[in-house]
N, C-alpha and C. Protein backbone atom coordinates (compact mmCIF):
# COMPACT_ATOMS: atom_id res chain seq x y z
N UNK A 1 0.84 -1.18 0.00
CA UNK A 1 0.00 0.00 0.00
C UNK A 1 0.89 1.25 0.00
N UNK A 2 0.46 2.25 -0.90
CA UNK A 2 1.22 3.54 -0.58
C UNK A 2 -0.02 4.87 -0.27
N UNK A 3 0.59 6.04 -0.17
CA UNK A 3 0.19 6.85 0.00
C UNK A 3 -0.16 7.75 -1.18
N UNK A 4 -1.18 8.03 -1.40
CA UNK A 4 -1.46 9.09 -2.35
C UNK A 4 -1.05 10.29 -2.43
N UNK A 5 -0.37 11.03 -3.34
CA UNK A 5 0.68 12.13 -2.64
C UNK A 5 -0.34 13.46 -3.05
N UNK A 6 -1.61 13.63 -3.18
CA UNK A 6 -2.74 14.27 -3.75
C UNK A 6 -3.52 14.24 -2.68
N UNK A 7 -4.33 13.11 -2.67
CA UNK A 7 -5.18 13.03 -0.87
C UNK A 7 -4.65 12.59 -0.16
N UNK A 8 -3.88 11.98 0.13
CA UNK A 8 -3.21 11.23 1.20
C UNK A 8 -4.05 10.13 1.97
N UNK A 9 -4.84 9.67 0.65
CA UNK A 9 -5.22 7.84 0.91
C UNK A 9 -4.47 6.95 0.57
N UNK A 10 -4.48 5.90 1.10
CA UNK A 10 -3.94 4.69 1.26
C UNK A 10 -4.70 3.90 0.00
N UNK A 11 -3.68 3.57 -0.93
CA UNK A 11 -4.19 2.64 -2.37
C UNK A 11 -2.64 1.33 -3.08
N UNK A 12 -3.92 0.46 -3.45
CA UNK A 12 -2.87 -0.13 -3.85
C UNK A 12 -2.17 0.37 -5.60
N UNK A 13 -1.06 0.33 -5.62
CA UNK A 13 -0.52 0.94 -7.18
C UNK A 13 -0.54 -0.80 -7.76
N UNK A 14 -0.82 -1.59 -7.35
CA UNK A 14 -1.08 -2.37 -8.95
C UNK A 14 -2.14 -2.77 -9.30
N UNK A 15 -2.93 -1.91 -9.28
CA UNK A 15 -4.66 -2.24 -9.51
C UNK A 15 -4.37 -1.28 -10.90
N UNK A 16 -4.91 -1.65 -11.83
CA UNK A 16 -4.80 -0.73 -13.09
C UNK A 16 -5.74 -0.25 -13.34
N UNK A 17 -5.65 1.20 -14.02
CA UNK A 17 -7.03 1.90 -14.32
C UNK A 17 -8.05 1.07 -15.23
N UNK A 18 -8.93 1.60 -14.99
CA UNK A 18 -10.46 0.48 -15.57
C UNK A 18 -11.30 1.41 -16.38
N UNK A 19 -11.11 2.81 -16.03
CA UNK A 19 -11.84 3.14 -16.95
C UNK A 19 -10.70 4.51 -17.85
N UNK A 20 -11.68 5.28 -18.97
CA UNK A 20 -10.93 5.79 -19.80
C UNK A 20 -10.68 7.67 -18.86
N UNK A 21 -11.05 7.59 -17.86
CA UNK A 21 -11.14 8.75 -17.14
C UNK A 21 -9.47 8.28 -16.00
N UNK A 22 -9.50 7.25 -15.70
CA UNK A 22 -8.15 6.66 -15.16
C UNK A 22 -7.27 6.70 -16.15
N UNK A 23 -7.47 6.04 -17.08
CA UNK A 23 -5.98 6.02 -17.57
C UNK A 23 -6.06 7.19 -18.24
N UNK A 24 -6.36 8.31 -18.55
CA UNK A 24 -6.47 9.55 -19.14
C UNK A 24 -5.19 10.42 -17.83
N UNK A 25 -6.14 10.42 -16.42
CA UNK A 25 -4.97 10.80 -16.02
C UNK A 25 -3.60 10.10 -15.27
N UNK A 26 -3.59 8.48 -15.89
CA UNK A 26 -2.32 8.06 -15.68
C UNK A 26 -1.52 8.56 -16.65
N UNK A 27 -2.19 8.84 -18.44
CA UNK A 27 -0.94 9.65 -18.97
C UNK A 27 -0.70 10.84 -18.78
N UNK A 28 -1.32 11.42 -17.74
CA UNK A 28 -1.12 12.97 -17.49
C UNK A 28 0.16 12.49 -16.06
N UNK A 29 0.49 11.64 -15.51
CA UNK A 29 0.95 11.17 -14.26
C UNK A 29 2.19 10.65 -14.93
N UNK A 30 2.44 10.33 -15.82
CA UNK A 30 3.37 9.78 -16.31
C UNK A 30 4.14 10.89 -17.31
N UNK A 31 3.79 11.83 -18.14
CA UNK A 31 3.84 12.28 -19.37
C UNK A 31 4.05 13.95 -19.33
N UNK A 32 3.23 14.70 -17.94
CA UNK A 32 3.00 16.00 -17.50
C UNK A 32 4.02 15.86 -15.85
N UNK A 33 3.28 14.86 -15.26
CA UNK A 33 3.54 15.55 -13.83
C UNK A 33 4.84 14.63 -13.00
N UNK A 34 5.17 13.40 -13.85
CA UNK A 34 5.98 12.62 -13.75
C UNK A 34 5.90 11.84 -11.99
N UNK A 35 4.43 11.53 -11.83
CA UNK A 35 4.67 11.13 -10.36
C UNK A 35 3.35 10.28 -10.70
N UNK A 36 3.44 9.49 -11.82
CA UNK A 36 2.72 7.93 -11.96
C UNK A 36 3.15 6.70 -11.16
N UNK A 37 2.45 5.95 -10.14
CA UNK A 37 2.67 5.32 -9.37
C UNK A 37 2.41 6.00 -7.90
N UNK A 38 1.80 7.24 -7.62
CA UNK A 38 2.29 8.30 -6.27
C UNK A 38 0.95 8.18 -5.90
N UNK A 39 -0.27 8.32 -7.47
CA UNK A 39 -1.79 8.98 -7.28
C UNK A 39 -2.63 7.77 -7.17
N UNK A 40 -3.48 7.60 -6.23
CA UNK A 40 -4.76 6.85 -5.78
C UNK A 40 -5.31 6.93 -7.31
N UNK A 41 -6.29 6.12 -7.66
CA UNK A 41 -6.81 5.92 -9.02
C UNK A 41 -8.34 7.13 -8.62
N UNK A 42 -8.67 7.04 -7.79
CA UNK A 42 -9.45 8.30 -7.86
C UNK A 42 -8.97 9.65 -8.32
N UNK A 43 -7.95 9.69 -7.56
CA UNK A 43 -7.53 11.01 -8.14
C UNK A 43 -7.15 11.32 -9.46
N UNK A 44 -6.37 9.98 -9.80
CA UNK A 44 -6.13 9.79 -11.72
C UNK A 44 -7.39 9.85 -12.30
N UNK A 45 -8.68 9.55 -11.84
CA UNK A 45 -9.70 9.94 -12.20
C UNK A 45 -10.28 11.51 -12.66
N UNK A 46 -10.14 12.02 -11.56
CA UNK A 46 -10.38 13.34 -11.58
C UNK A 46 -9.68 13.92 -12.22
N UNK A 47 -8.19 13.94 -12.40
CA UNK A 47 -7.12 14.32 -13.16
C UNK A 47 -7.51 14.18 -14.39
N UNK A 48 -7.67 13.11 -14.72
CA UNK A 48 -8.38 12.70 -15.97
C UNK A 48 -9.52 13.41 -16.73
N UNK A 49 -10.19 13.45 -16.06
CA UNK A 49 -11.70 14.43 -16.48
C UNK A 49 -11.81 15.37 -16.47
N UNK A 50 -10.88 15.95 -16.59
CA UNK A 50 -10.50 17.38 -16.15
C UNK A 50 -9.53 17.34 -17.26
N UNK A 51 -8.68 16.77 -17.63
CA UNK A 51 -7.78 17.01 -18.82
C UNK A 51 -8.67 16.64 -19.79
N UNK A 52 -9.55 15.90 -20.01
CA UNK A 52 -10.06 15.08 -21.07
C UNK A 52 -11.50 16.40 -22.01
N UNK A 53 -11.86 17.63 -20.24
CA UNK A 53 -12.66 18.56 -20.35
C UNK A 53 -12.00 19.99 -21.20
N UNK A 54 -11.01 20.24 -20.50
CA UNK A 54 -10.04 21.42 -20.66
C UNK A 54 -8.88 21.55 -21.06
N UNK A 55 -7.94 19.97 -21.78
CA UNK A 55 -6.79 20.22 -22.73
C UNK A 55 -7.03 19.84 -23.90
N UNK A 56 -7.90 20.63 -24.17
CA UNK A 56 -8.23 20.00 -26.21
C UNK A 56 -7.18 20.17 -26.48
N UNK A 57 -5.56 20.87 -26.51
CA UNK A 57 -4.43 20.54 -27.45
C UNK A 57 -3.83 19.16 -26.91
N UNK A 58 -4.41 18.04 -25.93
CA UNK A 58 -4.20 17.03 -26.04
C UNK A 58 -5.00 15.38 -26.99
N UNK A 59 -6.08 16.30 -27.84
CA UNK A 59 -6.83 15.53 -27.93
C UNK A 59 -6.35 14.56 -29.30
């Protein structure tokens, strides 16, 4: 288990994202913020939907 360095919940990092709002912001975690493996999958969530809303030069 690690710590989420965003909320500071407790998640496991080898559960893989499941939906397209997760892995949206695992490539923002990997690709932008370089701290993939750090974020709870909720938060790669939110990260996600939020890039997927407001970076059309990623689309």
């Amino acid at each position: 288990m690690k710590t989420c360095v965003i909320c500071k919940s407790e998640f496991d990092p080898e559960i893989s994202p499941s939906t397209t709002a997760e892995e949206a912001g695992l490539h923002m975690a990997r690709d932008v913020y370089n701290d993939a493996g750090e974020v709870c999958l909720s938060c790669l969530s939110s990260r996600g939907e939020l890039t997927m809303m407001y970076c059309r030069e990623l689309d």
